[in-house]
C-alpha atoms as a PDB file:
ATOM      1  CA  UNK A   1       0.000   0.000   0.000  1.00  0.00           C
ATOM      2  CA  UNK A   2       1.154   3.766  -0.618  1.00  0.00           C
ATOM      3  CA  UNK A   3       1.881   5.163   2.410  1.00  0.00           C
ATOM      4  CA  UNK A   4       0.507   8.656   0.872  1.00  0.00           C
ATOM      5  CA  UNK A   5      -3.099   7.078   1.762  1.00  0.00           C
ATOM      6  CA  UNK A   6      -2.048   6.304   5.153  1.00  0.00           C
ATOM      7  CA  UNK A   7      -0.518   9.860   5.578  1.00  0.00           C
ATOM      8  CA  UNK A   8      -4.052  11.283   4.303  1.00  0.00           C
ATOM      9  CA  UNK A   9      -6.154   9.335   6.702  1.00  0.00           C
ATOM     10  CA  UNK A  10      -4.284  10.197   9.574  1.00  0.00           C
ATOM     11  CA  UNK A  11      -3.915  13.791   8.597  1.00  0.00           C
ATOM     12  CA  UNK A  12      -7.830  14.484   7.751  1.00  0.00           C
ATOM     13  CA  UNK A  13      -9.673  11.969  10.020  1.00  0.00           C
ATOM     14  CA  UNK A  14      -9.209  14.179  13.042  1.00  0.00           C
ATOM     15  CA  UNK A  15     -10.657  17.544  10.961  1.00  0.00           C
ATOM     16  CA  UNK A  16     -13.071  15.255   9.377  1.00  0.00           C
ATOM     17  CA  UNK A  17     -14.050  14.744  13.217  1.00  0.00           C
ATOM     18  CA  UNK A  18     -14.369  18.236  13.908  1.00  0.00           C
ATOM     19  CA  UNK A  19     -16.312  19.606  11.458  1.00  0.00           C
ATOM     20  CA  UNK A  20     -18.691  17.015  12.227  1.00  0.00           C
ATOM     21  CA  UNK A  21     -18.757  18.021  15.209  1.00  0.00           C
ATOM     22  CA  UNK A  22     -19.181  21.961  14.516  1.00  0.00           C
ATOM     23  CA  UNK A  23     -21.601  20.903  12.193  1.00  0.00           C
ATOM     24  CA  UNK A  24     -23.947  19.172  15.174  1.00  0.00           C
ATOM     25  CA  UNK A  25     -22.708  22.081  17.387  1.00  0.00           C
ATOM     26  CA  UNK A  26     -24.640  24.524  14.831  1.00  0.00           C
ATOM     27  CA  UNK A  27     -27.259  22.618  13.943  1.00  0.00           C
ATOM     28  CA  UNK A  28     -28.356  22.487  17.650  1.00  0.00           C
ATOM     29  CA  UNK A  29     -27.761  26.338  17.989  1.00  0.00           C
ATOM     30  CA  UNK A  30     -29.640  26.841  15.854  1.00  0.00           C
ATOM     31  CA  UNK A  31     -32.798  25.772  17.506  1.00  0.00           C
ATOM     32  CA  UNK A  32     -35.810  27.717  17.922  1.00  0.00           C
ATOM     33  CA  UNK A  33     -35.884  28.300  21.862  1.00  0.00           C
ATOM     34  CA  UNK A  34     -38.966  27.805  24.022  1.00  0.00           C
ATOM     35  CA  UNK A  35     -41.128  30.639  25.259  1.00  0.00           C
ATOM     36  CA  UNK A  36     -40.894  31.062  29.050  1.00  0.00           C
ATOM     37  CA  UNK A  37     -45.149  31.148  29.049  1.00  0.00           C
ATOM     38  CA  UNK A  38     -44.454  27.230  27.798  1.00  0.00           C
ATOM     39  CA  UNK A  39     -41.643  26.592  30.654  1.00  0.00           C
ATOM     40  CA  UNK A  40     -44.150  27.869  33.376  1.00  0.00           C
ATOM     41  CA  UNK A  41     -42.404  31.237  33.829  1.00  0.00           C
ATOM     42  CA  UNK A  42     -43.757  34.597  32.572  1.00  0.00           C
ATOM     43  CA  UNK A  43     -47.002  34.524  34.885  1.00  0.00           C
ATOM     44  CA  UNK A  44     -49.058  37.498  35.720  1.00  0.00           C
ATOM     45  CA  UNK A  45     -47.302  38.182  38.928  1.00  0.00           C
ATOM     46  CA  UNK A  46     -45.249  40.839  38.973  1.00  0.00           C
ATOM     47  CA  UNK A  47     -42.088  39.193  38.732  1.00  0.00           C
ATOM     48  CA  UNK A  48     -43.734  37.223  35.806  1.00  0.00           C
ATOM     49  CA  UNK A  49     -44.774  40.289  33.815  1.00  0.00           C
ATOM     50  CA  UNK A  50     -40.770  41.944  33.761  1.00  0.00           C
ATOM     51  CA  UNK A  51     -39.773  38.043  32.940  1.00  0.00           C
ATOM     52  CA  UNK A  52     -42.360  38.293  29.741  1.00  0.00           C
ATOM     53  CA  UNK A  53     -41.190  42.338  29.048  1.00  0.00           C
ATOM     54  CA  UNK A  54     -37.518  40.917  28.885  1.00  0.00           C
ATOM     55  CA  UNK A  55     -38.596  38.136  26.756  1.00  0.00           C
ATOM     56  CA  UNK A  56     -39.852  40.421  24.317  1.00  0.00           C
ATOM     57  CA  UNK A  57     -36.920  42.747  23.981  1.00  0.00           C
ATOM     58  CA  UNK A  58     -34.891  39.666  23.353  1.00  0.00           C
ATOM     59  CA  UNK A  59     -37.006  38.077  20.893  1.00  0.00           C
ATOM     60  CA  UNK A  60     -38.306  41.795  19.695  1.00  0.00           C
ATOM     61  CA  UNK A  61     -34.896  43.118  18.834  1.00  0.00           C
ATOM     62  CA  UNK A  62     -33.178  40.255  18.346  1.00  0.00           C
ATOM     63  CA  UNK A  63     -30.579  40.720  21.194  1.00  0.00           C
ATOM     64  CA  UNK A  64     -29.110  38.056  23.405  1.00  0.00           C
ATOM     65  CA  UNK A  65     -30.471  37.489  26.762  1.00  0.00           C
ATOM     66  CA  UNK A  66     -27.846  39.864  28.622  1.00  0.00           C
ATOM     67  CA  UNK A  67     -28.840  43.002  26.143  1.00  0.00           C
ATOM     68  CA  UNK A  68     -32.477  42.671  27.026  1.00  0.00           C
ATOM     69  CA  UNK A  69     -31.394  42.630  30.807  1.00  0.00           C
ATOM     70  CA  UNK A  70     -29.290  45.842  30.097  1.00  0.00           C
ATOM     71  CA  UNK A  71     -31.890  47.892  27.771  1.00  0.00           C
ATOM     72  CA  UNK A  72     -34.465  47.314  30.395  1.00  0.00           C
ATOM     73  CA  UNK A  73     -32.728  48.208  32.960  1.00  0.00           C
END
């Protein structure tokens, strides 16, 4: 056997291996997340109602969880 082909498999196996694994990474990312309503969060209590009014900013302007803290505080 050429030793090319074993020099090949060695060399790409392990990147082969990580792109599969960004690929599952990404592909899990890129999820749609639950509501809080559907978790049982988000009530009508008044802890609830800023848990809902920071769920909207997130999902509203597209910003990640910590910008929607920030912007209301």
């Amino acid at each position: 056997m050429d030793v090319n082909v074993f020099k090949d498999l060695a060399l790409n196996a392990p990147l082969d291996s990580a792109n599969a694994v960004i690929d599952a990474a990404a592909a899990t990312s890129s999820a749609v997340e639950p509501t809080l309503a559907s978790l049982g969060l988000a009530s009508s209590f008044p802890g609830g109602i800023v848990q809902a009014g920071l769920e909207a900013l997130h999902i509203g302007l597209d910003v990640p969880w910590w910008g929607a803290i920030v912007i209301g505080m």
